[in-house]
Protein backbone atom coordinates (compact mmCIF):
# COMPACT_ATOMS: atom_id res chain seq x y z
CA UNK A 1 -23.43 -13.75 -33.14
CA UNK A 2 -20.30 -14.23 -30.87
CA UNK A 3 -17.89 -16.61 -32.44
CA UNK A 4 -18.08 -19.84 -29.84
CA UNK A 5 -14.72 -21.62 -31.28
CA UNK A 6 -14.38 -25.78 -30.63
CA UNK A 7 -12.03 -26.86 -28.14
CA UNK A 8 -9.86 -28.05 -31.09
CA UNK A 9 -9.19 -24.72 -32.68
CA UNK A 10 -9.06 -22.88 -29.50
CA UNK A 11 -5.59 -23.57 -29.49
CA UNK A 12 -3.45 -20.61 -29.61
CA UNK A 13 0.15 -22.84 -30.75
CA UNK A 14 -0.89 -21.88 -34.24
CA UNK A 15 -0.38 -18.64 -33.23
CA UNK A 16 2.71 -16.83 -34.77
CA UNK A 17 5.14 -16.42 -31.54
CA UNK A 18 6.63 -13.20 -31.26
CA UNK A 19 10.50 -12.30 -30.64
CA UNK A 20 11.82 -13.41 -27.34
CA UNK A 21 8.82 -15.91 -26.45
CA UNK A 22 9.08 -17.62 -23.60
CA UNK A 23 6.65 -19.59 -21.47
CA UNK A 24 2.92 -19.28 -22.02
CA UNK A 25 0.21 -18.17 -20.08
CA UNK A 26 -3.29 -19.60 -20.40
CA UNK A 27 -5.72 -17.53 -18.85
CA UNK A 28 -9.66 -18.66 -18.12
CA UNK A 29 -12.90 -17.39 -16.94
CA UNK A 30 -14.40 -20.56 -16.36
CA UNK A 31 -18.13 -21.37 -17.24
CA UNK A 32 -20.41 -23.54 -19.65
CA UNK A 33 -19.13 -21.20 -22.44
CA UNK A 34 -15.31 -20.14 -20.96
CA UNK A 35 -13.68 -17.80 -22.00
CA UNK A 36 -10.19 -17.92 -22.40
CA UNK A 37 -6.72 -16.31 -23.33
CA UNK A 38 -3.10 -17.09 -23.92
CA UNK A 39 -0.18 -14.67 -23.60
CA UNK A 40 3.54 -14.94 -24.37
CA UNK A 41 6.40 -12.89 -23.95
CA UNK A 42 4.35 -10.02 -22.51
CA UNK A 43 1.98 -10.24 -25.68
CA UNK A 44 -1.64 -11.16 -26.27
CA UNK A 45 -1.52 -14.12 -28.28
CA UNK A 46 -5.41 -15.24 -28.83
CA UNK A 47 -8.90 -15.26 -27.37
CA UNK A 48 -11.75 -16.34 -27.30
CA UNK A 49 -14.74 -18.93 -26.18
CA UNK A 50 -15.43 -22.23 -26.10
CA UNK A 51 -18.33 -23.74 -25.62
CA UNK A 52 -17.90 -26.69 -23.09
CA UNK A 53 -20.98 -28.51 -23.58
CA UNK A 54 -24.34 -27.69 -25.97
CA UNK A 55 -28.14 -27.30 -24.27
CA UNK A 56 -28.98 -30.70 -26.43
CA UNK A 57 -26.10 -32.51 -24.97
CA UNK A 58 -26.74 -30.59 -21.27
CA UNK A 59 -30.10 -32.13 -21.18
CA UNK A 60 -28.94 -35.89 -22.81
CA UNK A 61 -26.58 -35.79 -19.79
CA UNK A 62 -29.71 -34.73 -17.16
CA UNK A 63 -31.27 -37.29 -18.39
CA UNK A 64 -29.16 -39.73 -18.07
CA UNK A 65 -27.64 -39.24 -15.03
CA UNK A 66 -24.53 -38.20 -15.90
CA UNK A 67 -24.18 -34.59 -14.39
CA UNK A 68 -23.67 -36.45 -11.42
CA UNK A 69 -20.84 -38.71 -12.38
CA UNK A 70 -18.85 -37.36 -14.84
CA UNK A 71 -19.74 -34.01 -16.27
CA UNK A 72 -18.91 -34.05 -19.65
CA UNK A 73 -17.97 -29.82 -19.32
CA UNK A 74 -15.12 -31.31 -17.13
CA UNK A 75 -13.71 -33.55 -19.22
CA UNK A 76 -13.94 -31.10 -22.21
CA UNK A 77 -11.68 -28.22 -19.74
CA UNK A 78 -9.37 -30.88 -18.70
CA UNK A 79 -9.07 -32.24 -22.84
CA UNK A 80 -8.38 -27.94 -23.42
CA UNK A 81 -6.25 -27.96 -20.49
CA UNK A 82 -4.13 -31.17 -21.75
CA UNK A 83 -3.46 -29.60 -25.38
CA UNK A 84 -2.06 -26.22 -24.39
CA UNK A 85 0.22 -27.82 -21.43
CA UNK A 86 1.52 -29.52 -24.40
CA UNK A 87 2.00 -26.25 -26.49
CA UNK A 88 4.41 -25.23 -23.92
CA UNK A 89 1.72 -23.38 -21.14
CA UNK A 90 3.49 -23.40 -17.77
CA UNK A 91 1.39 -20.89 -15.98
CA UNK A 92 -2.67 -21.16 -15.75
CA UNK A 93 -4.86 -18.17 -14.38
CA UNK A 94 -8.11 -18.01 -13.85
CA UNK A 95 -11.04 -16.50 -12.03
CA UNK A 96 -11.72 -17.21 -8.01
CA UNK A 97 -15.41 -17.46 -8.38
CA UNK A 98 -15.85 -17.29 -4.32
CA UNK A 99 -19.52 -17.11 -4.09
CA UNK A 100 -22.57 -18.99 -6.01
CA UNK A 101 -26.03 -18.15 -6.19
CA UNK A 102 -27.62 -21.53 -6.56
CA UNK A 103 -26.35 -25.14 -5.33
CA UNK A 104 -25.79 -26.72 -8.91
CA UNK A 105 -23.60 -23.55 -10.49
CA UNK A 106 -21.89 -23.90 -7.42
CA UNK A 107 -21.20 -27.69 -8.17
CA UNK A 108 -20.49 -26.80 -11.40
CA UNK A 109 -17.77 -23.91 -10.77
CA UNK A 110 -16.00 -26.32 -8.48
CA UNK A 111 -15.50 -29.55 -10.53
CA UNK A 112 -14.35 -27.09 -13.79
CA UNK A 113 -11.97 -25.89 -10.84
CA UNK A 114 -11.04 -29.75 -9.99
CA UNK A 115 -9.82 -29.93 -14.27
CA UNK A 116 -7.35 -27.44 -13.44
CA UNK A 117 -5.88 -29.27 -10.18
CA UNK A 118 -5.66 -32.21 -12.25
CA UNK A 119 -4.00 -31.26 -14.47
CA UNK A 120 -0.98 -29.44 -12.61
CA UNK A 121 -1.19 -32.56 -10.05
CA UNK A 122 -0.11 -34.25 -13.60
CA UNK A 123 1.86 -31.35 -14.52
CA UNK A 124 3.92 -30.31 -11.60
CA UNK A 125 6.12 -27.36 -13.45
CA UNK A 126 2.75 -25.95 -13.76
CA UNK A 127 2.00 -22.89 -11.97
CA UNK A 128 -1.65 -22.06 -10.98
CA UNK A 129 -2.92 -18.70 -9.79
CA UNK A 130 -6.19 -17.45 -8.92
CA UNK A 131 -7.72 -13.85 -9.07
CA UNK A 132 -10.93 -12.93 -7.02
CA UNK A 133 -13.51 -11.58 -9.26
CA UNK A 134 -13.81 -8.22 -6.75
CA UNK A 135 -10.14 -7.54 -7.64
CA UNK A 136 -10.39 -7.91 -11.35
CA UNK A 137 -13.12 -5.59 -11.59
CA UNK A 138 -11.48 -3.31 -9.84
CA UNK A 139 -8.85 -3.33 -11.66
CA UNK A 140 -10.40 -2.73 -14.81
CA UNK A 141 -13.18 -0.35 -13.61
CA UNK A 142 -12.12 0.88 -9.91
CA UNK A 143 -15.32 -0.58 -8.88
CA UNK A 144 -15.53 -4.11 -7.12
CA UNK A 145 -19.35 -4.50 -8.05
CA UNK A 146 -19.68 -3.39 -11.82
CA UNK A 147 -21.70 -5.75 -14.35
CA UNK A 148 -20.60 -7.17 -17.25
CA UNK A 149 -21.41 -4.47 -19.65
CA UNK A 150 -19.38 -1.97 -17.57
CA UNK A 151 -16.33 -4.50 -18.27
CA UNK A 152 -16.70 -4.46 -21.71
CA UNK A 153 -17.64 -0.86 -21.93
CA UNK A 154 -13.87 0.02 -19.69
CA UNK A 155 -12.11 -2.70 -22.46
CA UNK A 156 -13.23 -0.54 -25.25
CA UNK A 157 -12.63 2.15 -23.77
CA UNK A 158 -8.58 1.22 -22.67
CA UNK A 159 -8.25 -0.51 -25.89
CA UNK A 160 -9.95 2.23 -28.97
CA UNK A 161 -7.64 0.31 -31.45
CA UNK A 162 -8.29 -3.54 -31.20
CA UNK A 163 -12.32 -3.40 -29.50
CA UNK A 164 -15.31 -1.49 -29.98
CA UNK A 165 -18.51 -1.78 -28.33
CA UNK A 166 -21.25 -3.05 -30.39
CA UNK A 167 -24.01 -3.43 -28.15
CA UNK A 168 -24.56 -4.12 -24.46
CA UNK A 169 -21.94 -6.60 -23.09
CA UNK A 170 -20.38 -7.51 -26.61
CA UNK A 171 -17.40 -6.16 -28.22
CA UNK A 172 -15.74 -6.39 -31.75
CA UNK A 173 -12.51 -7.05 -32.51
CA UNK A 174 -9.98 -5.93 -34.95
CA UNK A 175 -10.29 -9.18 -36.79
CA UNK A 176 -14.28 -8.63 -37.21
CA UNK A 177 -15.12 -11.07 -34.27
CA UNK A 178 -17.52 -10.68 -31.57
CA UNK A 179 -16.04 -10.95 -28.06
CA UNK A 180 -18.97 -12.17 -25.81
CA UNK A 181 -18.74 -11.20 -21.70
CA UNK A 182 -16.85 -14.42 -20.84
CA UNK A 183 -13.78 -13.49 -23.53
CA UNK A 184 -14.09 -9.68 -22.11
CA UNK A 185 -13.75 -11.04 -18.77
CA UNK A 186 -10.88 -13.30 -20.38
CA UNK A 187 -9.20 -10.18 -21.66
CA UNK A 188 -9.26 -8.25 -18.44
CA UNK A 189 -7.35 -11.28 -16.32
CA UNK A 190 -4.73 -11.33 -19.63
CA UNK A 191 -4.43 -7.66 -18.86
CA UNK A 192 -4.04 -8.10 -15.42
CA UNK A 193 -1.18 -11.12 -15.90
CA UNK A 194 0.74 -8.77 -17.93
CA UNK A 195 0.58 -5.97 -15.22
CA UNK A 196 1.48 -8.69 -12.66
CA UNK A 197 4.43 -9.70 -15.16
CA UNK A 198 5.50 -5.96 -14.96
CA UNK A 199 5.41 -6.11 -11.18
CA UNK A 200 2.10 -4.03 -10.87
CA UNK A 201 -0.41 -5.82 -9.45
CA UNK A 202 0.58 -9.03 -7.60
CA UNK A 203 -2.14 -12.38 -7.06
CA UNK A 204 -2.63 -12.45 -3.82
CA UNK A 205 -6.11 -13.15 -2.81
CA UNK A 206 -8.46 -11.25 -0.37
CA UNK A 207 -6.99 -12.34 3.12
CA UNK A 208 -3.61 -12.28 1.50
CA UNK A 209 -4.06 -8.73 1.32
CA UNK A 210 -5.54 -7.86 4.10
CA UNK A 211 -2.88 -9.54 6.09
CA UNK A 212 -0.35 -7.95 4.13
CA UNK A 213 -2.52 -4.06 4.69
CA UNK A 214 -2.63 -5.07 8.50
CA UNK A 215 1.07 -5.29 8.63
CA UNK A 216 1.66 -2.31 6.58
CA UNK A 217 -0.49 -0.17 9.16
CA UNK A 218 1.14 -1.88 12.38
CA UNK A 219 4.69 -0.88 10.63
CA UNK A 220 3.33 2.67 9.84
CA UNK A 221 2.00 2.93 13.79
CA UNK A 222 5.04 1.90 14.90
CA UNK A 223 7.00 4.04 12.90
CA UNK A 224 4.59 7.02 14.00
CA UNK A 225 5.18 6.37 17.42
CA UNK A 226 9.11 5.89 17.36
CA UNK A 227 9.71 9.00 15.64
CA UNK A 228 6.95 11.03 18.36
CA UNK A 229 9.06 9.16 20.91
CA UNK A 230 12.67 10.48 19.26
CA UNK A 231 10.58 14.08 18.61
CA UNK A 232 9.74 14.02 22.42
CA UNK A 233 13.42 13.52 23.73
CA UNK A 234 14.95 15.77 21.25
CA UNK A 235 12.76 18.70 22.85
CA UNK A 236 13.84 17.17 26.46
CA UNK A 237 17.35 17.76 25.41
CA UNK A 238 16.64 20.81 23.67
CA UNK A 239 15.41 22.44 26.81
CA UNK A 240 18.06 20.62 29.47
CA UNK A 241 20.57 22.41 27.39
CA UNK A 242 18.90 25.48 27.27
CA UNK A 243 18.75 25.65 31.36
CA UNK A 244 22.06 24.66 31.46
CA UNK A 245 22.84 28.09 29.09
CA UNK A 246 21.21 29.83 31.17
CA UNK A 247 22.55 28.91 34.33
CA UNK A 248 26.44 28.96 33.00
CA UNK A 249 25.63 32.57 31.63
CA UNK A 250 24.23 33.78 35.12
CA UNK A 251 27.29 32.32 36.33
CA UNK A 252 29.54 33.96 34.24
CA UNK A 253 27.66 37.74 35.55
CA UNK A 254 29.18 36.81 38.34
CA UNK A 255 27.47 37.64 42.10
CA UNK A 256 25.41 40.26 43.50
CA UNK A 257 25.00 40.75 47.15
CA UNK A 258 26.63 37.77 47.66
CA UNK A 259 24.27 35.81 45.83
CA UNK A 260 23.96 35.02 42.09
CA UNK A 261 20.95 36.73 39.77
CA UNK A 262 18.10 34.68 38.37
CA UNK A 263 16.77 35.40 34.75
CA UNK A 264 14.02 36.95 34.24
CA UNK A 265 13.08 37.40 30.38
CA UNK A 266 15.92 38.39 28.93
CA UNK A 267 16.96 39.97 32.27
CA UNK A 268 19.36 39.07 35.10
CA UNK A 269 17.96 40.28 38.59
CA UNK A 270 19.45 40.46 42.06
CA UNK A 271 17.63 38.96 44.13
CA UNK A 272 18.65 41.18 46.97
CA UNK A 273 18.77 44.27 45.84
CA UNK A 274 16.94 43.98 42.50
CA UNK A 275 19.56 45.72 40.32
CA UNK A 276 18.93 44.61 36.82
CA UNK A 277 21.48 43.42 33.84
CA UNK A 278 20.57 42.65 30.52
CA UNK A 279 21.37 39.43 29.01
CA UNK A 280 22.41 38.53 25.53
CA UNK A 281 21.13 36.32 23.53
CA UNK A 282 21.56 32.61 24.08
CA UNK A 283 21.90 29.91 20.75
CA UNK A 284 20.93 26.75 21.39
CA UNK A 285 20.93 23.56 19.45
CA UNK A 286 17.26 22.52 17.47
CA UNK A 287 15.16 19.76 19.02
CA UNK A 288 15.66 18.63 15.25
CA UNK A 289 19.63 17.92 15.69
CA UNK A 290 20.28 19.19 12.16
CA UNK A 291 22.21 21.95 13.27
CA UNK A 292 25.24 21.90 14.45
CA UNK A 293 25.78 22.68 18.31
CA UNK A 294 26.12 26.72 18.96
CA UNK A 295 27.15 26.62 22.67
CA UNK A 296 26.05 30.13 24.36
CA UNK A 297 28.46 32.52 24.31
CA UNK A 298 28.22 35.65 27.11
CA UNK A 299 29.90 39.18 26.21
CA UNK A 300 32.22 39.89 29.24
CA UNK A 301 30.19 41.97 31.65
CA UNK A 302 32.17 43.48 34.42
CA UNK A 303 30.84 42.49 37.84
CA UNK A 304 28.65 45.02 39.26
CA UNK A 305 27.71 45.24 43.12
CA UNK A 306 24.61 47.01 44.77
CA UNK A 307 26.12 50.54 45.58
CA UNK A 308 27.05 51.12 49.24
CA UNK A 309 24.58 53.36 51.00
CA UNK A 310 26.12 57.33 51.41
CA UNK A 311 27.38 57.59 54.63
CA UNK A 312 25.37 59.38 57.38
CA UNK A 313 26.68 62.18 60.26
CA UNK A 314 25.60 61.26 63.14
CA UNK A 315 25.58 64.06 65.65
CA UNK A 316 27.75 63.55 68.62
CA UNK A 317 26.40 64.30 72.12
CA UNK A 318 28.61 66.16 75.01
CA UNK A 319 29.59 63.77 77.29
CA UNK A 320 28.47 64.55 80.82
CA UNK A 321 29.20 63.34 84.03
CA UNK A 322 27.42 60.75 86.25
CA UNK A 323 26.29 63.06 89.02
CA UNK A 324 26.13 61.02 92.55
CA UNK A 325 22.66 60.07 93.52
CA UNK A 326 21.91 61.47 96.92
């Protein structure tokens, strides 16, 4: 069976604290039977699960009436609460349960979450933090939806040394224990503190995220579109100055028929008289701007003019003499 310790030896302050111990961490995956886990100086300390109220005393209390005006589960959590913020626990994590499927485990998930307001509203240097169940089980299986075996089944499986699967949903430990699914699911927020600790994995919830995702993809777009903006005006540039190459190296030809030749290819023409000249080769800066600014350099060419036609005889007539009209 899985061991179910008492609140009063669920304590881990018995607990041998390693070198350079500092605050505590109390981690909980609240329920009837909760499991729970405490970690110092980046160590696991303890686990385990305690069993917040019997069936016996469950049903005294239905019968009675007092389910419905002081559950005795909360008193027990805020009692287990009390003794570990006296051990030295500044920090408390524990599961965001965010959806229910009936009204009374609904109830009963909210007022084990009221013991842990109380107690920081009596405890104000103590830090509370929540993780949504989706994210933990993604964290420890990269699947949001897994059941509990597959948690305890990805725990053995990360952890060969200290766990071993037994049988479905149950794992032992290296001391011989039995960890039931509320101390795997325990384990896996202890794992995920430390990771946080490390700066891994951060607990933000849901909306948290997606706020902070939403930003991230508005920066990227923006980003995108300054640098296709900068891309677009570097090619601007890059062809401005390549005209203007052009044109100073059609300059430098000099003219032709009185008028200066237009490129063509890699060919100056007369307009005129169609007479062609080759041009050389024109280096212009990149529309990336890493390279350094080649201006276009033209090999002397001596100017050339359309050749003069030959000239042509033209055959002289004798002159004659007006004769007098009659």
């Amino acid at each position: 069976m899985t061991a179910i310790t008492s609140i009063d030896s669920a304590n881990c302050g018995d607990t041998v604290r390693p070198q350079g111990f500092h605050n505590k961490t109390l981690v909980l995956d609240l329920g009837t039977d909760t499991g729970w886990a405490c970690l110092a100086g980046g160590q696991l300390l303890k686990s385990g699960t305690i069993q917040l109220a019997t069936d016996d005393e469950l049903e005294v209390q239905r019968r009675e009436g007092k389910e419905r005006t002081l559950d005795v589960r909360f008193v027990r959590l805020y009692q287990f609460l009390n003794q570990h913020l006296a051990d030295g626990v500044t920090r408390v994590v524990f599961e965001d349960v965010e959806f229910a499927s009936t009204r009374m485990q609904s109830q009963l998930w909210a007022s084990l979450r009221s013991a842990i307001w109380a107690a920081a509203l009596l405890h104000p240097q103590l830090n509370v933090c929540v993780l949504p169940v989706a994210t933990l089980k993604h964290f420890a299986t990269g699947n949001g939806h897994v059941r509990k075996p597959q948690m305890a089944e990805a725990l053995a499986v990360r952890q060969p040394q200290d766990y071993t699967l037994v049988n479905e949903g149950k794992l032992q430990k290296s001391d011989g224990n039995l960890a039931d699914h509320n101390e795997v699911d325990a384990l896996w927020l202890a794992y995920f503190t430390l990771a946080v600790d490390r700066g891994e994995q951060s607990f933000l919830g849901v909306h948290e995220r997606k706020k902070i995702e939403a930003a991230e993809r508005r920066e990227q777009k923006a980003r995108r579109r300054e640098k296709a903006k900068q891309k677009k005006a570097a090619e601007i540039a890059h062809q401005k100055a390549k005209k203007q190459a052009v044109r100073s190296l059609l300059k430098s030809l000099g003219p032709c028929c009185g008028v200066f030749r237009r490129q063509e290819r890699n060919l100056a023409v007369c307009p005129k008289c169609g007479r062609r000249v080759a041009l050389p080769k024109i280096r212009v800066p990149s529309a990336a701007g890493d390279q350094e600014s080649v201006h276009p350099v033209s090999t002397p060419v001596p100017q050339q003019r359309c050749p003069s036609p030959p000239p042509v005889d033209v055959p002289q007539l004798p002159h004659q003499e007006p004769q007098p009209s009659h």
